[in-house]
C-alpha atoms as a PDB file:
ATOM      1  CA  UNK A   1      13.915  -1.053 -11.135  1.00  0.00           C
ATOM      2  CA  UNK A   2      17.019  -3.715 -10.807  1.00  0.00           C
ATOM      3  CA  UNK A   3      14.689  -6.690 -11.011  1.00  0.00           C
ATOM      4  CA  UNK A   4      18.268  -8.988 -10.225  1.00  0.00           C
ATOM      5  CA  UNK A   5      18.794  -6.777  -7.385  1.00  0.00           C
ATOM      6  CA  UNK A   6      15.082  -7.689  -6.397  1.00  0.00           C
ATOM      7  CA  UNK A   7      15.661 -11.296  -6.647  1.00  0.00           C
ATOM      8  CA  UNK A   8      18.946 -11.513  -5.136  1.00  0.00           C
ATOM      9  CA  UNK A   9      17.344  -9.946  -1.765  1.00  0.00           C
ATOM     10  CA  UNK A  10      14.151 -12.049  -2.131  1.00  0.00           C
ATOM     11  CA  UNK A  11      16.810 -15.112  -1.745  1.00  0.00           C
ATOM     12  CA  UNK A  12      18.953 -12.984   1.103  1.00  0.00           C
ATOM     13  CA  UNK A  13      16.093 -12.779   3.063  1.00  0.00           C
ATOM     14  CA  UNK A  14      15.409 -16.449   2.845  1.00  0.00           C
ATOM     15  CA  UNK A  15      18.344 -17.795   3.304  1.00  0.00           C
ATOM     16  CA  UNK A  16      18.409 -14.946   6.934  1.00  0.00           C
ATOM     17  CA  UNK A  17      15.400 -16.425   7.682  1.00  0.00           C
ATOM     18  CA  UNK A  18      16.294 -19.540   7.288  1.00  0.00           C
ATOM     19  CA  UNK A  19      19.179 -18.750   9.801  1.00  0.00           C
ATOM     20  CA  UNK A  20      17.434 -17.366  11.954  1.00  0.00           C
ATOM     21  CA  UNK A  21      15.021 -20.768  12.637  1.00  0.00           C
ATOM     22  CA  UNK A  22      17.972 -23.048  12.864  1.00  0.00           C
ATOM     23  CA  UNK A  23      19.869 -20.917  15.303  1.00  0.00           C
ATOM     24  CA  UNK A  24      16.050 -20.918  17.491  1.00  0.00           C
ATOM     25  CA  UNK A  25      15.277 -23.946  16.886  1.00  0.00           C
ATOM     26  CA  UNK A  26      19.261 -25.131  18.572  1.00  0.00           C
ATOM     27  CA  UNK A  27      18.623 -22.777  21.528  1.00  0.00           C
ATOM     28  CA  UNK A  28      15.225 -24.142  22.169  1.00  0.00           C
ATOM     29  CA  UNK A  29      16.843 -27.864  22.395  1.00  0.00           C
ATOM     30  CA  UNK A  30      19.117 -26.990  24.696  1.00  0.00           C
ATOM     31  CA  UNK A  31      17.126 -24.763  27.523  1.00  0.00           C
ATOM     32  CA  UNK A  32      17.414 -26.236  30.391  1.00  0.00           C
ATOM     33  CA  UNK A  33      13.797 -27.815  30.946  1.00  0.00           C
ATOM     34  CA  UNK A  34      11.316 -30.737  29.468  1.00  0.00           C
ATOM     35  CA  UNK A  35       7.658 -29.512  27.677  1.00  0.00           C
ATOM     36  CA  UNK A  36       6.775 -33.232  28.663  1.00  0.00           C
ATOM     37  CA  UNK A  37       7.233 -32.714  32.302  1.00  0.00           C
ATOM     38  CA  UNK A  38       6.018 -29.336  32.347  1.00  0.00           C
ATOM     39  CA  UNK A  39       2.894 -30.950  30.866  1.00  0.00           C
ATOM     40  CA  UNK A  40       2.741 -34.011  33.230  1.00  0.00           C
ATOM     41  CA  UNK A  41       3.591 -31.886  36.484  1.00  0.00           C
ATOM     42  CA  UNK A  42       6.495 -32.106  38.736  1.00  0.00           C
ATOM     43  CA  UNK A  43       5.013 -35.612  40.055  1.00  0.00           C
ATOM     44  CA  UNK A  44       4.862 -37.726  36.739  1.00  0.00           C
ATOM     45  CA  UNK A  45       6.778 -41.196  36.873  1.00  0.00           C
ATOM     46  CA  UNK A  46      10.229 -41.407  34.483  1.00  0.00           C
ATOM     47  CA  UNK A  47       8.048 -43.420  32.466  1.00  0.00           C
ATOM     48  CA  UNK A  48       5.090 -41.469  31.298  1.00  0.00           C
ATOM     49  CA  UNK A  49       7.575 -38.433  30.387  1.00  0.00           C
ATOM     50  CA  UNK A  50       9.774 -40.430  28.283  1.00  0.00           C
ATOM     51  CA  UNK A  51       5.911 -41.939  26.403  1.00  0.00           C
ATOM     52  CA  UNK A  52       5.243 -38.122  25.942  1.00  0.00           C
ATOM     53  CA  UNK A  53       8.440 -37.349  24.624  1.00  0.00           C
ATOM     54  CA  UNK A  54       8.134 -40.482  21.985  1.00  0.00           C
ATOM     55  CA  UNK A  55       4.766 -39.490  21.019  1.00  0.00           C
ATOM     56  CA  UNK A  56       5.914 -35.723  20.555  1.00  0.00           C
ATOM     57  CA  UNK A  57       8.965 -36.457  18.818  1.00  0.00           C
ATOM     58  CA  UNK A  58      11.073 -35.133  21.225  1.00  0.00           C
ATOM     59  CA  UNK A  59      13.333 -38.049  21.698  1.00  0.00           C
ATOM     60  CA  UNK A  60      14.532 -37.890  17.836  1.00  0.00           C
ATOM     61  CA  UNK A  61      17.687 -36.489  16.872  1.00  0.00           C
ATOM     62  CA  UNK A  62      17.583 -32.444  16.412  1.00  0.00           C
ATOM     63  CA  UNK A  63      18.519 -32.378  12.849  1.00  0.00           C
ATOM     64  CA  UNK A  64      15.431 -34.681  12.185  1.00  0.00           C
ATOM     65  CA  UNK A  65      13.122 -32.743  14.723  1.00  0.00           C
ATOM     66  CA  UNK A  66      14.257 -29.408  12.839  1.00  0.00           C
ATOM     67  CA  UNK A  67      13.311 -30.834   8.856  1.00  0.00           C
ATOM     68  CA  UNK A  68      10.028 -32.421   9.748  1.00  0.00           C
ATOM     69  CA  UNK A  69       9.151 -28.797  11.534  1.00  0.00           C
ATOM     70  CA  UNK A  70      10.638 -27.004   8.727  1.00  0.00           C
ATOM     71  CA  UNK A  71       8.212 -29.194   6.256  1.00  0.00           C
ATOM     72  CA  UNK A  72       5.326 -28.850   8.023  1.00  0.00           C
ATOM     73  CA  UNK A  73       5.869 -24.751   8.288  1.00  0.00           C
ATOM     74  CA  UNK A  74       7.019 -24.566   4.208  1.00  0.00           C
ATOM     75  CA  UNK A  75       2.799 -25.739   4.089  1.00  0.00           C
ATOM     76  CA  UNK A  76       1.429 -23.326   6.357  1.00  0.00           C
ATOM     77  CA  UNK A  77       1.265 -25.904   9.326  1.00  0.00           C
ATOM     78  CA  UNK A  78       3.693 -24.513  12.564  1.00  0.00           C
ATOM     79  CA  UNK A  79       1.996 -27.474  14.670  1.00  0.00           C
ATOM     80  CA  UNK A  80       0.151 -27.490  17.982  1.00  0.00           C
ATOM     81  CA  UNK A  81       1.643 -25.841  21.078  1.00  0.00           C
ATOM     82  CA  UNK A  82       2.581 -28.546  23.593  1.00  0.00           C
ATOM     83  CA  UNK A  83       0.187 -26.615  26.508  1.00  0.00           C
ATOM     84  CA  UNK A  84      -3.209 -26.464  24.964  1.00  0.00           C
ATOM     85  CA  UNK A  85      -2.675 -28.267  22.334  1.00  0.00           C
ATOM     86  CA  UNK A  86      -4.617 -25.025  20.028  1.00  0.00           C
ATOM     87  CA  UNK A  87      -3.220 -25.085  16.586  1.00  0.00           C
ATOM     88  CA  UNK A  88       0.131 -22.766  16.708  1.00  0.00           C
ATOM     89  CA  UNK A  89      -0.908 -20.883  13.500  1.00  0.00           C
ATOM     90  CA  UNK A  90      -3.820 -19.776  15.023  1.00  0.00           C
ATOM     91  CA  UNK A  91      -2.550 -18.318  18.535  1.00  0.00           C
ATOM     92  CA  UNK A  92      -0.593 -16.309  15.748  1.00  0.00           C
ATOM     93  CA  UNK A  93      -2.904 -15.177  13.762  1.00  0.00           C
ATOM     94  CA  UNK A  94      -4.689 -13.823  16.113  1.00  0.00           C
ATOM     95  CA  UNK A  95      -1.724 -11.805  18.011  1.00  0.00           C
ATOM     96  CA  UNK A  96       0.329 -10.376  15.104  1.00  0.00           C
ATOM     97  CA  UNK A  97      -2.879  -7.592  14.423  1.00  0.00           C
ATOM     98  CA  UNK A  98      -1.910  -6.011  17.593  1.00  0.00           C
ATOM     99  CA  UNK A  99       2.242  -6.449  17.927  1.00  0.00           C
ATOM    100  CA  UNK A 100       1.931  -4.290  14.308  1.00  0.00           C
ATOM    101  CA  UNK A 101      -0.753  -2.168  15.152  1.00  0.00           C
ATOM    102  CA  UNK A 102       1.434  -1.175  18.592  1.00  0.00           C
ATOM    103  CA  UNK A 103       4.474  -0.898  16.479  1.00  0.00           C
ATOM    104  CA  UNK A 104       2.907   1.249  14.093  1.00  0.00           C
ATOM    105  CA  UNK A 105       1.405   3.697  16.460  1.00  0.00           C
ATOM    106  CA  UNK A 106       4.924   3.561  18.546  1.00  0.00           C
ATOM    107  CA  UNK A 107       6.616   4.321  15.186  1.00  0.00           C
ATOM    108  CA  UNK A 108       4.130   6.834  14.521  1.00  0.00           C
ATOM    109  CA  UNK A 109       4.623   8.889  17.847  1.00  0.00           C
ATOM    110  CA  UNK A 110       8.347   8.328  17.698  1.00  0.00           C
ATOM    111  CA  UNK A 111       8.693  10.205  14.085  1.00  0.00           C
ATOM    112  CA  UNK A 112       6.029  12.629  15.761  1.00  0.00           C
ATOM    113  CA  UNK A 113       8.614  13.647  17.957  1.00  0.00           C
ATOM    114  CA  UNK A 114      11.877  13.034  16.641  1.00  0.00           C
ATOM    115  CA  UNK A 115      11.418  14.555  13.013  1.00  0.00           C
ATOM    116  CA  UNK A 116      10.869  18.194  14.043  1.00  0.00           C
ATOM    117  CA  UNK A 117      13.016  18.139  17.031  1.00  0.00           C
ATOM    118  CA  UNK A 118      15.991  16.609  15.205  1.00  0.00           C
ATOM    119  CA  UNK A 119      15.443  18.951  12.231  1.00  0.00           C
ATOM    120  CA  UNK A 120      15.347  22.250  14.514  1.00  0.00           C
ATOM    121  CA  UNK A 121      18.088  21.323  16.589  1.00  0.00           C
ATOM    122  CA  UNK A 122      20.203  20.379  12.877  1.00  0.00           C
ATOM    123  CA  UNK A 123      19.067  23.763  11.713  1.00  0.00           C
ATOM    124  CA  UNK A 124      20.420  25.459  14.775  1.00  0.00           C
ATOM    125  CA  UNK A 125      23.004  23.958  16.238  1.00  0.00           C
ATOM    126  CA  UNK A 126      24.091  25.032  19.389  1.00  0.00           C
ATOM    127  CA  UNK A 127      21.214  26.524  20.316  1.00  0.00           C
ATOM    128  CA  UNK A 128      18.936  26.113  23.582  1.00  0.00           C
ATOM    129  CA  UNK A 129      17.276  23.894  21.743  1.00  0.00           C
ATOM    130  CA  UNK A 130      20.012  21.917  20.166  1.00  0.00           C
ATOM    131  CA  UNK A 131      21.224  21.059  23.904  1.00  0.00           C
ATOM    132  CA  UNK A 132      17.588  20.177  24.933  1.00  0.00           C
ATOM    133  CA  UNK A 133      17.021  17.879  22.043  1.00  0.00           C
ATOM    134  CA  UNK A 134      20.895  16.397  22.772  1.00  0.00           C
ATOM    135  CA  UNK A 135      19.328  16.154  26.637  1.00  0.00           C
ATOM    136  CA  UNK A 136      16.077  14.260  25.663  1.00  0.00           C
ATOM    137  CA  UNK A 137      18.180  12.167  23.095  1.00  0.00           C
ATOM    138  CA  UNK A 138      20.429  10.300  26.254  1.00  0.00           C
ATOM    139  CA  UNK A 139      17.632  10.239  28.848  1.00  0.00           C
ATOM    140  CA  UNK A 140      15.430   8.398  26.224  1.00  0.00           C
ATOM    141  CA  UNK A 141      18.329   6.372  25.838  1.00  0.00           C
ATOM    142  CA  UNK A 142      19.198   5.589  29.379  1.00  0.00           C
ATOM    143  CA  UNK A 143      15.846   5.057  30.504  1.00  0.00           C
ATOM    144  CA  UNK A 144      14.615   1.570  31.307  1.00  0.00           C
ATOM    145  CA  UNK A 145      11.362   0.985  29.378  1.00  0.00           C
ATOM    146  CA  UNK A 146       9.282  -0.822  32.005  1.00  0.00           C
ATOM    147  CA  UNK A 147      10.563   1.399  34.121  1.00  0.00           C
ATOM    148  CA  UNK A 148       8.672   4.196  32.329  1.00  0.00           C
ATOM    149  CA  UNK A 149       5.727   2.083  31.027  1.00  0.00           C
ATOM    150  CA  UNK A 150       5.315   1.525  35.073  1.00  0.00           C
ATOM    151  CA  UNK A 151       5.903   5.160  35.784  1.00  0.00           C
ATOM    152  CA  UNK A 152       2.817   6.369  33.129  1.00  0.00           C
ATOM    153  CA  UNK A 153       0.693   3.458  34.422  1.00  0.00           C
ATOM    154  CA  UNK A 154       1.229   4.987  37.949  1.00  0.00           C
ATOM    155  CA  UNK A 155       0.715   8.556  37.318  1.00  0.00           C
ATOM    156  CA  UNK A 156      -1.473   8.960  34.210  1.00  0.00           C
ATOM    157  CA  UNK A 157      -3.674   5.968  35.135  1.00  0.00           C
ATOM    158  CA  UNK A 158      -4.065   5.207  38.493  1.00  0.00           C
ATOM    159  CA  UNK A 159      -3.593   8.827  40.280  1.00  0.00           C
ATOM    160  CA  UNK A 160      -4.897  11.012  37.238  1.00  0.00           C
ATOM    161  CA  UNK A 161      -7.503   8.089  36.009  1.00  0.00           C
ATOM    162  CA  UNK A 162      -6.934   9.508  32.440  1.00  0.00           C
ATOM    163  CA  UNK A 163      -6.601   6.164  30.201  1.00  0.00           C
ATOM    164  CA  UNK A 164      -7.399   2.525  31.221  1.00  0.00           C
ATOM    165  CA  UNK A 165      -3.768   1.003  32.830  1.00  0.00           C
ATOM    166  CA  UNK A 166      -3.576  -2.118  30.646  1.00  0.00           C
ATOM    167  CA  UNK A 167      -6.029  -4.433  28.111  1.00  0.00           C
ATOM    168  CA  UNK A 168      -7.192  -4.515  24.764  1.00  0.00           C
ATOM    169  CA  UNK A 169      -9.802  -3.703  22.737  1.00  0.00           C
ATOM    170  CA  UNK A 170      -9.745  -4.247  18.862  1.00  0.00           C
ATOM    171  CA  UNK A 171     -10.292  -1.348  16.702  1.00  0.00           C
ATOM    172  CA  UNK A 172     -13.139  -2.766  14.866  1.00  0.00           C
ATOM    173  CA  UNK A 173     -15.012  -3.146  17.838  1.00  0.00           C
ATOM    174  CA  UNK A 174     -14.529   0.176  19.413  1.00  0.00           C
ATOM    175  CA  UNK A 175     -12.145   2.464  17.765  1.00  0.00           C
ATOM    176  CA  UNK A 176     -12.188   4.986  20.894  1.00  0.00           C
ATOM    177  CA  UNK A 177     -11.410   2.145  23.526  1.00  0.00           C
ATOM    178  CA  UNK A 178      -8.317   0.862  20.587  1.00  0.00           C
ATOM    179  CA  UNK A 179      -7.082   4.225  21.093  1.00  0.00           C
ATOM    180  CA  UNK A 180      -7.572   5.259  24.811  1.00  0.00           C
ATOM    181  CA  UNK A 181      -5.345   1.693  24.994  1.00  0.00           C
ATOM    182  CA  UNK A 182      -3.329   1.609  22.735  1.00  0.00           C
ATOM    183  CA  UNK A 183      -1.809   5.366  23.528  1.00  0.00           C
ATOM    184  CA  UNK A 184      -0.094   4.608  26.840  1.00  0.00           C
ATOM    185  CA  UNK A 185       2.254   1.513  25.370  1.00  0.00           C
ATOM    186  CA  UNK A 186       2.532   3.019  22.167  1.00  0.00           C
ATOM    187  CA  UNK A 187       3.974   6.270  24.069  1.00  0.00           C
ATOM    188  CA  UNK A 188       6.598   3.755  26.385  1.00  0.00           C
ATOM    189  CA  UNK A 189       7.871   2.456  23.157  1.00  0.00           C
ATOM    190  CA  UNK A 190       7.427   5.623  20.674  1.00  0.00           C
ATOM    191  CA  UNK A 191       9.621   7.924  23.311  1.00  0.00           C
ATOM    192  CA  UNK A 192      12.710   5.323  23.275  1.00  0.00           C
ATOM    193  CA  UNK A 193      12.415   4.987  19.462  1.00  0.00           C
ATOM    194  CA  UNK A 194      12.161   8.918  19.220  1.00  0.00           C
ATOM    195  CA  UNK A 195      14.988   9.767  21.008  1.00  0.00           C
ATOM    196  CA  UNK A 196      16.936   7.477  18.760  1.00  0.00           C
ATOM    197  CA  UNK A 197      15.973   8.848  15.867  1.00  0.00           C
ATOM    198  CA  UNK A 198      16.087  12.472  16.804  1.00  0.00           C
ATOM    199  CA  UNK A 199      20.247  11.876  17.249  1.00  0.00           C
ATOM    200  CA  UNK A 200      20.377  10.286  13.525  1.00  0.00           C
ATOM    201  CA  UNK A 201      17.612  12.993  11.802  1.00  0.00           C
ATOM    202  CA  UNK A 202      20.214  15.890  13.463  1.00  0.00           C
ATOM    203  CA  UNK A 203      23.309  14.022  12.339  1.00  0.00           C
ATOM    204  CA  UNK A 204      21.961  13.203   8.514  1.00  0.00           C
ATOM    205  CA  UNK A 205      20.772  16.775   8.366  1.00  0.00           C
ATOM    206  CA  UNK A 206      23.896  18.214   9.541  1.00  0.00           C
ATOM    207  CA  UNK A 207      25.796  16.290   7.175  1.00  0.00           C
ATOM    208  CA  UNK A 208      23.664  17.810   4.294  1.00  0.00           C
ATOM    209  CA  UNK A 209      23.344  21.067   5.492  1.00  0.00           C
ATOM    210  CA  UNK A 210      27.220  20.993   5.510  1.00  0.00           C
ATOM    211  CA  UNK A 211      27.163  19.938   1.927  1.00  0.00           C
ATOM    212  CA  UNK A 212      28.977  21.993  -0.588  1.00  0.00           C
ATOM    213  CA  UNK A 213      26.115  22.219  -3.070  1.00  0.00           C
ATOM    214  CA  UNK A 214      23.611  22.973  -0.149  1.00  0.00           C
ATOM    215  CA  UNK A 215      26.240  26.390   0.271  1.00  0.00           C
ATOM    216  CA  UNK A 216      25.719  26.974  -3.620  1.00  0.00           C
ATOM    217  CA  UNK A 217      22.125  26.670  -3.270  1.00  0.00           C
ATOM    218  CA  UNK A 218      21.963  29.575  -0.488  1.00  0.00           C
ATOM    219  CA  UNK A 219      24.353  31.286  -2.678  1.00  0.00           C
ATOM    220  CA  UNK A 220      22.182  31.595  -5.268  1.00  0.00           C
ATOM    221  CA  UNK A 221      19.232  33.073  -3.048  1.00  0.00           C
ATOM    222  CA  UNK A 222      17.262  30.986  -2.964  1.00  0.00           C
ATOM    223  CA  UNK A 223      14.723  30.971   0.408  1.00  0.00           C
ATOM    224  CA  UNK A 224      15.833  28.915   3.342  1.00  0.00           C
ATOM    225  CA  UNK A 225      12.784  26.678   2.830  1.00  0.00           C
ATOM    226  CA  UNK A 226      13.417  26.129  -0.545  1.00  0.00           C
ATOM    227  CA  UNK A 227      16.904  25.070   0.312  1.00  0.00           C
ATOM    228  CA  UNK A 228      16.570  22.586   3.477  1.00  0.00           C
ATOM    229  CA  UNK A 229      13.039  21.237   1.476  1.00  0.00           C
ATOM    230  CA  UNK A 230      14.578  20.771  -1.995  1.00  0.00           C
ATOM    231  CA  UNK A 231      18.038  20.460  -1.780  1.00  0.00           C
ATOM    232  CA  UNK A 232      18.866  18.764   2.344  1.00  0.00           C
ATOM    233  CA  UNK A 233      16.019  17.098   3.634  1.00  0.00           C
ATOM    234  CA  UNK A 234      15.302  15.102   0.064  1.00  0.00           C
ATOM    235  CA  UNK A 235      19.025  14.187   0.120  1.00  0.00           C
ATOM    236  CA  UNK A 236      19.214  13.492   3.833  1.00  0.00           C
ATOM    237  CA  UNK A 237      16.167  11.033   3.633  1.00  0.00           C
ATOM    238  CA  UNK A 238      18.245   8.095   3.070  1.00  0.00           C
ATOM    239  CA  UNK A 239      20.367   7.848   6.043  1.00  0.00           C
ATOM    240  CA  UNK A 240      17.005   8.724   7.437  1.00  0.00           C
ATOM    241  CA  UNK A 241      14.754   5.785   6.078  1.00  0.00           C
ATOM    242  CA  UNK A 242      17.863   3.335   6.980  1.00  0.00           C
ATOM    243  CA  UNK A 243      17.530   4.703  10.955  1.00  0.00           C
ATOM    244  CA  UNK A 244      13.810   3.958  10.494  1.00  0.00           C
ATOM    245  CA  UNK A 245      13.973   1.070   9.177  1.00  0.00           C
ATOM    246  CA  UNK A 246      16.205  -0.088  11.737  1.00  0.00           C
ATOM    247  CA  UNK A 247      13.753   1.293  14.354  1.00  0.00           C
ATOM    248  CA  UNK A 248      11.036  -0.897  13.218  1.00  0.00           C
ATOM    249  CA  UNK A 249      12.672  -3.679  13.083  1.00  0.00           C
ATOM    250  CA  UNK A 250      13.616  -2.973  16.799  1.00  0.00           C
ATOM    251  CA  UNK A 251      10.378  -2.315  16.963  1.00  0.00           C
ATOM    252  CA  UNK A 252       8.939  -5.590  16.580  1.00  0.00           C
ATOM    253  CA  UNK A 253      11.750  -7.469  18.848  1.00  0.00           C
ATOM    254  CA  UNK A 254      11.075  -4.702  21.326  1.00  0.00           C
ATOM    255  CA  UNK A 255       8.185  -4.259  22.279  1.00  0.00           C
ATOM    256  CA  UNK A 256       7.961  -7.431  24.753  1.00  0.00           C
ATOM    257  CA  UNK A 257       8.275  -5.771  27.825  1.00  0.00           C
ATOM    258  CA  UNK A 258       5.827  -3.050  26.764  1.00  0.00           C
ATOM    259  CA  UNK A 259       3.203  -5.803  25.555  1.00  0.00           C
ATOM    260  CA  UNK A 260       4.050  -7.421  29.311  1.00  0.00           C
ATOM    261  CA  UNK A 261       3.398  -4.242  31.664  1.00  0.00           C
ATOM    262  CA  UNK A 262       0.400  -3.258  30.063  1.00  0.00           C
ATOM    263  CA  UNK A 263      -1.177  -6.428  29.537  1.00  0.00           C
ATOM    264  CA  UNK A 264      -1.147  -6.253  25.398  1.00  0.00           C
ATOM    265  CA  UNK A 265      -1.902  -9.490  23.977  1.00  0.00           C
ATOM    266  CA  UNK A 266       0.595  -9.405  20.892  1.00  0.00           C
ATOM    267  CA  UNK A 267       3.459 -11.904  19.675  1.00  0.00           C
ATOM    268  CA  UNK A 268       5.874 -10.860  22.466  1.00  0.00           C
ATOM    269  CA  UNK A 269       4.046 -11.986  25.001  1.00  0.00           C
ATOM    270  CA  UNK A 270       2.813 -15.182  23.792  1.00  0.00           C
ATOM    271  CA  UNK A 271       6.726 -15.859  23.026  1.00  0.00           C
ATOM    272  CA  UNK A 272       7.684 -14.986  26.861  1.00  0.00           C
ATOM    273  CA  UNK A 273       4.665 -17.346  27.753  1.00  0.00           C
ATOM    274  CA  UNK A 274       6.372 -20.054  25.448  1.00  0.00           C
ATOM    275  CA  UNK A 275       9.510 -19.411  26.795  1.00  0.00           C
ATOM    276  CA  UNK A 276       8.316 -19.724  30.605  1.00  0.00           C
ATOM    277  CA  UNK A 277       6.064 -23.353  29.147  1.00  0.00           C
ATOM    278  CA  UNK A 278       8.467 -24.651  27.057  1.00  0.00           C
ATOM    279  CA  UNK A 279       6.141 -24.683  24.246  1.00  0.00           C
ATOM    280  CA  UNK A 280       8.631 -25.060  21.682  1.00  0.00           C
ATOM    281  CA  UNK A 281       6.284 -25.399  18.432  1.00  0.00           C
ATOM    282  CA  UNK A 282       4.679 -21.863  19.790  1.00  0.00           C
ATOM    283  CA  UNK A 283       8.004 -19.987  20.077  1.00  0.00           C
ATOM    284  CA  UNK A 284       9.437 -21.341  17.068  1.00  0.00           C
ATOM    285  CA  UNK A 285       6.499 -20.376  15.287  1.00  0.00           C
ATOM    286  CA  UNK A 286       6.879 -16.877  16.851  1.00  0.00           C
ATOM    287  CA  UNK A 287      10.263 -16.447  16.159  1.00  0.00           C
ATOM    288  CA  UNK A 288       9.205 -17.551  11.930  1.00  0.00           C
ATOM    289  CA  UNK A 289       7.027 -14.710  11.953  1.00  0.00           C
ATOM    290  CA  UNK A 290       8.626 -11.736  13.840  1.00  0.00           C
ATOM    291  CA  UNK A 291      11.400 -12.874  11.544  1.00  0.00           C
ATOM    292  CA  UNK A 292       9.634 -12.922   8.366  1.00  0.00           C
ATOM    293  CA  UNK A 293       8.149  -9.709   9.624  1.00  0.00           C
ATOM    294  CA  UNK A 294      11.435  -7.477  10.238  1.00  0.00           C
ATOM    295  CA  UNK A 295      12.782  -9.263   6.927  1.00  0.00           C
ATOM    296  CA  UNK A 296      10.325  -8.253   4.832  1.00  0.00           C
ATOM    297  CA  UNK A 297      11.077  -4.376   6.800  1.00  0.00           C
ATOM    298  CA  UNK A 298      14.344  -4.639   5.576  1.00  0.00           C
ATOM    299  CA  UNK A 299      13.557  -5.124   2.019  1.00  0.00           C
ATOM    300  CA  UNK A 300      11.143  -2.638   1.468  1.00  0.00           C
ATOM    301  CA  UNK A 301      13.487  -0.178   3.083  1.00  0.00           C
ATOM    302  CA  UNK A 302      16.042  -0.993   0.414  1.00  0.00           C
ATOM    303  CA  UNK A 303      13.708  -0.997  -2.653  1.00  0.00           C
ATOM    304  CA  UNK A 304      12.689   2.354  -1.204  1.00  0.00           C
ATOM    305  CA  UNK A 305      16.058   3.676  -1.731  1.00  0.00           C
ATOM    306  CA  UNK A 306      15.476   3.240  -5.520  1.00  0.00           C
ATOM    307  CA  UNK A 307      12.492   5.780  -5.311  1.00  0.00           C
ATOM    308  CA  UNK A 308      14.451   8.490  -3.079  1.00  0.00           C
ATOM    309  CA  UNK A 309      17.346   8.829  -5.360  1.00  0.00           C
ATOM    310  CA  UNK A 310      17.690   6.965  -8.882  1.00  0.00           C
ATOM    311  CA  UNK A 311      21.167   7.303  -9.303  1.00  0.00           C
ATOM    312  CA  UNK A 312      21.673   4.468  -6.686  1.00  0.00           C
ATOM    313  CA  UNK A 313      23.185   1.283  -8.230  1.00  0.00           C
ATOM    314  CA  UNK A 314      23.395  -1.962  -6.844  1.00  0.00           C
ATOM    315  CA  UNK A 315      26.038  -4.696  -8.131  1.00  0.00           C
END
């Protein structure tokens, strides 16, 4: 292991994150909209929004707003949301357990799908079953995601009654509710992700299959298994990891309008509630995490590469 390469991401991914607040925490500011009016109403005088704003901090320059934040989240502390005044950390806490358990699961039926689809229609190409994997591929692609989380809430739940419309139950409590749930958002966002996928698995493979000592290997007679096992797939897996790495990270910044028609309380939708209050200490504690989150994705998908082929070198 390149413990320099190691460190040198470690600090990458800091300084992204990093990035990633100040650029949030600029767009916040300027929104159109004040938290201190939504919190006063519509009818508050001048003068009792601009005493909120002075006792939130508000009125201070950005630049100072954004280093006394930044302070306060370096010890653990994100704030309290301007609403309900509930600690910021907390509301967290308690949503990121189901934003990754739903991107998991999504994930999970997305590779269920795309993996042997993508590797058939590689191994055969221009087959009946190349074209219908190349056909499933665009309309995944082209179809709106609420759209379809609306369509299975329509016809699986309320005409064939087969799985609960919306809610949550955790998976401690009742691991057969969890999954009678959790299966028709997880679908929504799996199908979209699989259909992505299925175009880069077929690609990567084709390129390897294609591959001169991939021809040598058949030459030598060895058994078609053997050969796309050993010799393509195991070579092909790193385009492949990068796709699915890249998935999960879309994942996570995704799945908002999945976690909005069925009614899943995860980070997405406390973010689009922040958004809609101008709770800014809520969304830019979000916005830490999910980033944090498809950072530390990122990483681990480039320390894999170490583990799928050795020869790799990083300067």
């Amino acid at each position: 292991m390149n413990y320099q390469y190691v460190l040198q991401r470690l600090l990458s991914a800091i300084v992204v994150v990093l990035g990633v607040t100040i650029v949030v925490f600029i767009i916040v500011q300027i929104v159109p909209g004040d938290p201190a009016r939504v919190m006063l109403g519509p009818y508050a005088s001048d003068e009792a929004v601009l005493g909120l704003r002075e006792r939130l901090g508000l009125d201070r320059p950005i630049l100072e707003q954004y280093i006394l934040w930044l302070g306060r989240a370096a010890q653990g502390d994100l704030g309290q949301s301007l609403i309900n005044g509930q600690e910021v950390a907390e509301q967290l806490w308690g949503r990121i357990g189901p934003s990754f358990e739903l991107a998991m699961v999504s994930l999970a039926i997305g590779l269920a799908i795309a993996f042997p689809i993508g590797m058939i229609s590689a191994l055969k190409p221009g087959s009946a079953i190349d074209v219908v994997a190349t056909l499933f591929s665009q309309i995944g692609v082209s179809v709106p995601t609420f759209w379809m989380g609306i369509l299975l809430v329509i016809v699986v739940s309320l005409n064939l009654g087969l799985l609960p419309p919306s809610g949550y139950t955790p998976i401690a409590e009742d691991p057969g509710d969890w999954l009678a749930h959790i299966i028709l958002p997880a679908f929504t966002a799996g199908f979209v992700s699989a259909s992505i996928q299925t175009r880069f698995i077929r690609s990567a493979m084709l390129d390897v299959l294609n591959a001169n000592y991939v021809q040598t290997a058949r030459a030598k007679g060895l058994a078609e298994r053997a050969v796309v096992v050993n010799h393509a797939l195991r070579n092909a897996l790193i385009n492949i990891v990068t796709i699915i790495g890249l998935q999960i990270t879309a994942l996570f910044s995704g799945i908002v309008i999945v976690e909005v028609v069925f009614s899943w309380p995860g980070l997405g939708r406390l973010a689009l509630n922040a958004v809609e209050e101008r709770d800014y200490p809520l969304l830019q504690g979000a916005v830490l995490v999910v980033a944090v989150m498809v950072t530390m994705v990122n990483l681990f998908v480039d320390l894999l590469y170490f583990l799928l082929d050795p020869r790799i070198e990083y300067v």
